[in-house]
Protein backbone atom coordinates (compact mmCIF):
# COMPACT_ATOMS: atom_id res chain seq x y z
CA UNK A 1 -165.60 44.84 203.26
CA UNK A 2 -168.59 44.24 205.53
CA UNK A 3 -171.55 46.63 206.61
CA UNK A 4 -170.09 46.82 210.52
CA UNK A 5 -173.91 47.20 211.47
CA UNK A 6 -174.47 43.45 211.20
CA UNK A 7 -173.09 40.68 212.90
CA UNK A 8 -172.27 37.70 210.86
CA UNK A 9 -173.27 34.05 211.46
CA UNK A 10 -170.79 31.26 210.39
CA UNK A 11 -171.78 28.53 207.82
CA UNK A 12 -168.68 26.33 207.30
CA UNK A 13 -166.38 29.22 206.95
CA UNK A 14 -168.56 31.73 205.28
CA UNK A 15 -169.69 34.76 206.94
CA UNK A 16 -173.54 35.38 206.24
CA UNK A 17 -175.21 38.72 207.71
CA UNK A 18 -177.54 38.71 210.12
CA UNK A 19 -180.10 40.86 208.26
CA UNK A 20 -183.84 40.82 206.82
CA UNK A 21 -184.51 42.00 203.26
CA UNK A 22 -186.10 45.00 204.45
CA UNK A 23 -182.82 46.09 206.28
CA UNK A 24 -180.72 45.49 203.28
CA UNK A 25 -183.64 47.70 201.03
CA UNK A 26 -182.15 50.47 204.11
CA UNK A 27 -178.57 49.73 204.29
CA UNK A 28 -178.66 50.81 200.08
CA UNK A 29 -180.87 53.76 200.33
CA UNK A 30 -178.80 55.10 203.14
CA UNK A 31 -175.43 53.97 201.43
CA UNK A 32 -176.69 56.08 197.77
CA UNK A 33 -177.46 58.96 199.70
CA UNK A 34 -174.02 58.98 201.16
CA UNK A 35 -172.64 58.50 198.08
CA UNK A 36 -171.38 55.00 199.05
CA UNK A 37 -171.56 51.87 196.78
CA UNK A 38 -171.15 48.24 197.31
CA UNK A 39 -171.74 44.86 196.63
CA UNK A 40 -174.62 42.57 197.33
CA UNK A 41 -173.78 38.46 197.15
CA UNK A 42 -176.25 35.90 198.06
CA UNK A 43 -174.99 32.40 198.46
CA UNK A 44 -177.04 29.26 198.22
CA UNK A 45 -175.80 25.81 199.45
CA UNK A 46 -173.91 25.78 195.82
CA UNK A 47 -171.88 28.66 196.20
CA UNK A 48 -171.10 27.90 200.20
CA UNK A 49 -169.82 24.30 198.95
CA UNK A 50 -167.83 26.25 196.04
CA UNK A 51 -166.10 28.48 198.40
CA UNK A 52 -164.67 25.21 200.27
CA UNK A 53 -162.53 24.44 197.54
CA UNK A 54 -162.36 27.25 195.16
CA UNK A 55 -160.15 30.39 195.95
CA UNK A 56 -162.32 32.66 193.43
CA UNK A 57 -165.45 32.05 195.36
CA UNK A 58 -163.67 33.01 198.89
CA UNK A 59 -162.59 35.71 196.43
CA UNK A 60 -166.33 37.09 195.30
CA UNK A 61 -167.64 36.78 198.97
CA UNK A 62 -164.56 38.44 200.87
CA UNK A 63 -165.01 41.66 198.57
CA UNK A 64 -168.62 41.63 199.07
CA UNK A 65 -169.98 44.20 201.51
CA UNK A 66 -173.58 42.25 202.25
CA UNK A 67 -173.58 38.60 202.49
CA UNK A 68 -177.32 37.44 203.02
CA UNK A 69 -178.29 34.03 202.72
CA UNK A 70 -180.59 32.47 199.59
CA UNK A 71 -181.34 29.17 200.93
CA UNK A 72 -183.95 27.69 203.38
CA UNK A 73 -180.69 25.11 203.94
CA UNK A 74 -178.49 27.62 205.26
CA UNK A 75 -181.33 28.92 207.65
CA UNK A 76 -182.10 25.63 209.07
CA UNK A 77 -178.20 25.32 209.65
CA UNK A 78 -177.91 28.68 211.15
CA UNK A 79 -180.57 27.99 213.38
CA UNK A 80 -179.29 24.48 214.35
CA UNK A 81 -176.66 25.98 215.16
CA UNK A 82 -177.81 28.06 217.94
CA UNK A 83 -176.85 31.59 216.03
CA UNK A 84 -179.81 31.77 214.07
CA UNK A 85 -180.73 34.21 210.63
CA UNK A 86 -183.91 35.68 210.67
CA UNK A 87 -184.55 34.76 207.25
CA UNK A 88 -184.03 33.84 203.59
CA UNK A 89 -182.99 37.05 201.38
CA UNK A 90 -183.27 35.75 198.04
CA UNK A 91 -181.80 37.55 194.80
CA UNK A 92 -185.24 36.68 193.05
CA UNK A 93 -186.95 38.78 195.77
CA UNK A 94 -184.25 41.59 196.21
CA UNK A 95 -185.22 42.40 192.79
CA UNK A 96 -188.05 43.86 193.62
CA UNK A 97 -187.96 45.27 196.92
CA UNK A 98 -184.74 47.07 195.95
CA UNK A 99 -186.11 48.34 192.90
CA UNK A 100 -189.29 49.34 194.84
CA UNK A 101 -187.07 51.23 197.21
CA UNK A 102 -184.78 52.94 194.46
CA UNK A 103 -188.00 53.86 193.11
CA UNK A 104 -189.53 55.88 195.99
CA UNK A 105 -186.11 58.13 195.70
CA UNK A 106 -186.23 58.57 191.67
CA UNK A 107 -183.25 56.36 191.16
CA UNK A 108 -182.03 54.09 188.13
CA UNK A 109 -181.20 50.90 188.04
CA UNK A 110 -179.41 48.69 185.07
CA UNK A 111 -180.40 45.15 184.27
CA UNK A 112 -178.46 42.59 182.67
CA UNK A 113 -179.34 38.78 181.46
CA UNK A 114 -181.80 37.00 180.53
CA UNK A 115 -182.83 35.19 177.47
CA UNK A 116 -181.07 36.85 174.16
CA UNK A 117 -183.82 35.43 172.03
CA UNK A 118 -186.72 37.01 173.70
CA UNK A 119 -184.26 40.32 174.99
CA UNK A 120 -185.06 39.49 178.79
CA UNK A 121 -183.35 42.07 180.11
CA UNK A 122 -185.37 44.53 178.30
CA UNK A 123 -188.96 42.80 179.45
CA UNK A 124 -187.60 42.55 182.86
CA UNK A 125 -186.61 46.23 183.40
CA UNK A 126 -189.68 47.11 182.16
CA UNK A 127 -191.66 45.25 184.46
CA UNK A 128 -189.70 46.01 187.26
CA UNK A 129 -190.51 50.20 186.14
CA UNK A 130 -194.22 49.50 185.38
CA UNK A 131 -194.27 48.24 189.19
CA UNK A 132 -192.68 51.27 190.57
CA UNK A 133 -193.04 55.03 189.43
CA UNK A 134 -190.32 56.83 189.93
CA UNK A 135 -187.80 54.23 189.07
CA UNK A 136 -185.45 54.79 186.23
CA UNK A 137 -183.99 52.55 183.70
CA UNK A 138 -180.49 53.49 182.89
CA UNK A 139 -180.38 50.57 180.25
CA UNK A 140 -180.54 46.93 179.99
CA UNK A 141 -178.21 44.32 178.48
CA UNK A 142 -179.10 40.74 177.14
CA UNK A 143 -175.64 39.49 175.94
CA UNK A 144 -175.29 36.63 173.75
CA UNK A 145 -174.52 33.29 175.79
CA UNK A 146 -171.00 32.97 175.18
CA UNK A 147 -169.88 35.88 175.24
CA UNK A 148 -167.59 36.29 178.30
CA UNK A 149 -165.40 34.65 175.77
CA UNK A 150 -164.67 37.32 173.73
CA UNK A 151 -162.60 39.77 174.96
CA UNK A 152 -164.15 42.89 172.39
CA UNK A 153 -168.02 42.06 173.59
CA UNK A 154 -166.60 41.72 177.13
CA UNK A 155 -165.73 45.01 177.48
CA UNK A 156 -168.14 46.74 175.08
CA UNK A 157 -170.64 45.20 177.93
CA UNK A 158 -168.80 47.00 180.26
CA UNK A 159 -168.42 50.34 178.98
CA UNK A 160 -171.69 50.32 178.18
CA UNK A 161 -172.74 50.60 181.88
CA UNK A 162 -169.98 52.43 183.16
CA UNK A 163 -171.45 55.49 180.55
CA UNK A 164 -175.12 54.87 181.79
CA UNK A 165 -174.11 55.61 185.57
CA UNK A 166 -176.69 53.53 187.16
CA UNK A 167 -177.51 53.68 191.03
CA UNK A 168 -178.05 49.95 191.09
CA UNK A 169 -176.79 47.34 188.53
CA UNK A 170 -179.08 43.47 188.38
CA UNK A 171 -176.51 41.26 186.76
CA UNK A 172 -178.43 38.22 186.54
CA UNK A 173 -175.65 35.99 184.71
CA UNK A 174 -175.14 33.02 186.98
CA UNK A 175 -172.09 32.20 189.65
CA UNK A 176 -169.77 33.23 188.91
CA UNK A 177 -169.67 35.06 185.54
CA UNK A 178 -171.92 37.44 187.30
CA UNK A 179 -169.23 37.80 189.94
CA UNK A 180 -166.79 38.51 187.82
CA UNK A 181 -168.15 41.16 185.65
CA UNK A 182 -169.20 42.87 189.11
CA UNK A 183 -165.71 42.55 189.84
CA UNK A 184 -164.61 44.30 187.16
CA UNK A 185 -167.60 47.09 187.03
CA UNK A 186 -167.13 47.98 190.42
CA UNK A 187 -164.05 50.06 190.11
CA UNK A 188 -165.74 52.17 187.24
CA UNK A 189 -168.57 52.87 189.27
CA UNK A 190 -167.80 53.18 192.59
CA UNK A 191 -170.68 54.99 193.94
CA UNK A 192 -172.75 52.25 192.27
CA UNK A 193 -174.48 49.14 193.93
CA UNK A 194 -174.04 45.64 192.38
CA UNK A 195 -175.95 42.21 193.14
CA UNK A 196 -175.57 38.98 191.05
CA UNK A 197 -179.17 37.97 191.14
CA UNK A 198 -178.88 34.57 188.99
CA UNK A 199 -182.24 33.50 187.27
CA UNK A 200 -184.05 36.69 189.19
CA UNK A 201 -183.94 38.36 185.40
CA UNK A 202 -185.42 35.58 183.68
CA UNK A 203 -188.16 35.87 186.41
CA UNK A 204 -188.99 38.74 185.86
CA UNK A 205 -189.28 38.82 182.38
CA UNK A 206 -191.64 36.08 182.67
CA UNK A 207 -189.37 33.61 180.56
CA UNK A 208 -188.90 31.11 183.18
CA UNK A 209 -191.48 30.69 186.05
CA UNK A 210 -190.69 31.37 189.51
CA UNK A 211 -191.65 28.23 192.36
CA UNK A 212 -194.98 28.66 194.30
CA UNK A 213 -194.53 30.60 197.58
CA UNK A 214 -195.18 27.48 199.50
CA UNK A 215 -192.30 26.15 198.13
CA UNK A 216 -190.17 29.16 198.38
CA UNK A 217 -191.04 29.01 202.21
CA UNK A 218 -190.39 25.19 202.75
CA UNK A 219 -187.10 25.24 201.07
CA UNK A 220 -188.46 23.11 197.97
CA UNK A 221 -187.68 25.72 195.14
CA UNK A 222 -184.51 23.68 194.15
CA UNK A 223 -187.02 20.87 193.25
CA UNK A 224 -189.25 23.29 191.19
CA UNK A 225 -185.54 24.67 188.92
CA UNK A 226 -184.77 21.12 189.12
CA UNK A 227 -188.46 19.84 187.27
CA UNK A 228 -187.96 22.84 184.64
CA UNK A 229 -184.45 22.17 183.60
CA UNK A 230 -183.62 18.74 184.57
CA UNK A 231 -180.79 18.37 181.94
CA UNK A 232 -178.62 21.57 183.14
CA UNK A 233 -179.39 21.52 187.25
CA UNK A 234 -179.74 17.73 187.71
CA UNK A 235 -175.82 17.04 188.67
CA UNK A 236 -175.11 20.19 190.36
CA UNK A 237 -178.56 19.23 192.46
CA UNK A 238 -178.29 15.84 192.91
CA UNK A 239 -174.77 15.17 193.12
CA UNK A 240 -173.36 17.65 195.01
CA UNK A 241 -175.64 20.01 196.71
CA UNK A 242 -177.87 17.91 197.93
CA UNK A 243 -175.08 15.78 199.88
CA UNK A 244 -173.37 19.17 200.63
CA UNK A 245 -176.25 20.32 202.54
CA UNK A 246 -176.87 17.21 204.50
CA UNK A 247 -173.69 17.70 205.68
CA UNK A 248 -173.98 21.35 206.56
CA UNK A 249 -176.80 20.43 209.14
CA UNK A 250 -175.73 17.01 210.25
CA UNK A 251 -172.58 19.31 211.44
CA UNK A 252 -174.54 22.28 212.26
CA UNK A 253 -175.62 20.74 215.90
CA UNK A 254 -171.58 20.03 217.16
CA UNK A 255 -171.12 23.75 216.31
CA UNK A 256 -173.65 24.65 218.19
CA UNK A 257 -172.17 22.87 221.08
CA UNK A 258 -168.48 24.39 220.43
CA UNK A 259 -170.31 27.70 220.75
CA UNK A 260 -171.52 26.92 224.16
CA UNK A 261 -167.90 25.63 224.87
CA UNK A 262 -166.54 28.84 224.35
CA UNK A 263 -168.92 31.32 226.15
CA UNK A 264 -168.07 28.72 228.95
């Protein structure tokens, strides 16, 4: 389901809305105070290139209701293709306009991730509250890496937030565990808003350092992960995003032209 509001630009087969991060801040104010929930997803260059072959990520981002697109790549292809997004809407920034936002109507959010060992989830939700009054913490989670794997923690995770009732729900888990635990919260809490929001926690927290704004802006913050953990991001990065996305705009152009085409 899509918010009908907002066209949707084409990258390779993936719809991504046409929509700033202060209109999606809007779209879930309005949607709360109509009692409407949904789901937030924002692909990068690794999730577009996961949807190409894997049916679970065409899965994640066909139940999503906002698509917005964390990636200076898939900007510069949007725009190189002559149907161009106004801008990046990253899950490490969405964290804290949308809690700002929840905050100026009293509402509660629910954070989960981070680093077990230093209870991230915990440090994070309490920086996001310190930042703005009137937000409420309906409770945090920092679950043990692993343990997706067990099917008693799984759903102890679960019920956990389904009994808080939070407006908003950070799970900050990675692609696509994140996914799928939204996939299976959703249903308990349908008046509920969910984004996967990746490393955003551990941002937050202050365990891991976000990249400098000038590289945010240039599209370098992939080099920045990539310098502070080499050993986990270095394949992913190097061997298949990076040729992913060269591809993405070396095609972007011949789209472009096929849209012309066809207004013709």
């Amino acid at each position: 389901m899509s918010i009908e509001a907002f066209d949707r630009v084409e990258l390779d087969g993936t719809g991504i809305d046409r929509i700033t991060e202060a209109e999606v801040v809007a779209v879930v104010r309005e949607a709360l105070t109509a009692g409407r929930g949904g789901r937030i997803i924002t692909p990068n260059i690794d999730i577009l290139r996961r949807a190409q072959r894997e049916s679970e990520a065409r899965e994640h981002l066909a139940d999503a209701d906002l698509i917005v697109a964390d990636g200076m790549p898939l900007i510069w292809a949007s725009r190189l293709g002559g149907s161009p997004l106004p801008e990046r809407v990253a899950g490490s920034s969405l964290i804290w306009s949308l809690s700002a936002g929840l905050g100026l109507d009293g509402r509660s959010i629910f954070v989960i991730g981070g680093d077990p060992k230093n209870n991230g989830a915990a440090k994070a939700a309490d920086h996001l509250a310190a930042a703005n009054p009137g937000l409420r913490i309906a409770g945090t989670i920092c679950p043990d890496f692993g343990f997706e794997k067990d099917p008693g923690a799984y759903a102890e995770v679960c019920a956990k937030v389904a009994d808080a009732n939070p407006d908003l729900v950070f799970v900050g888990l990675g692609f696509p565990k994140q996914e799928r635990m939204i996939a299976k919260l959703k249903p308990l809490l349908p008046a509920s808003w969910f984004i996967g929001c990746g490393a955003a926690v551990n941002f937050v927290a202050g365990d891991v350092e976000r990249a400098p704004r000038w590289m945010q802006r240039t599209g370098l913050e992939w080099a920045h992960r990539l310098g502070t953990e080499p050993r986990r991001l270095a394949s992913r990065y190097l061997r298949h995003d990076a040729p992913y996305a060269l591809r993405l705009l070396a095609q972007a152009p011949a789209q472009r032209a096929l849209n012309r085409t066809r207004v013709l």
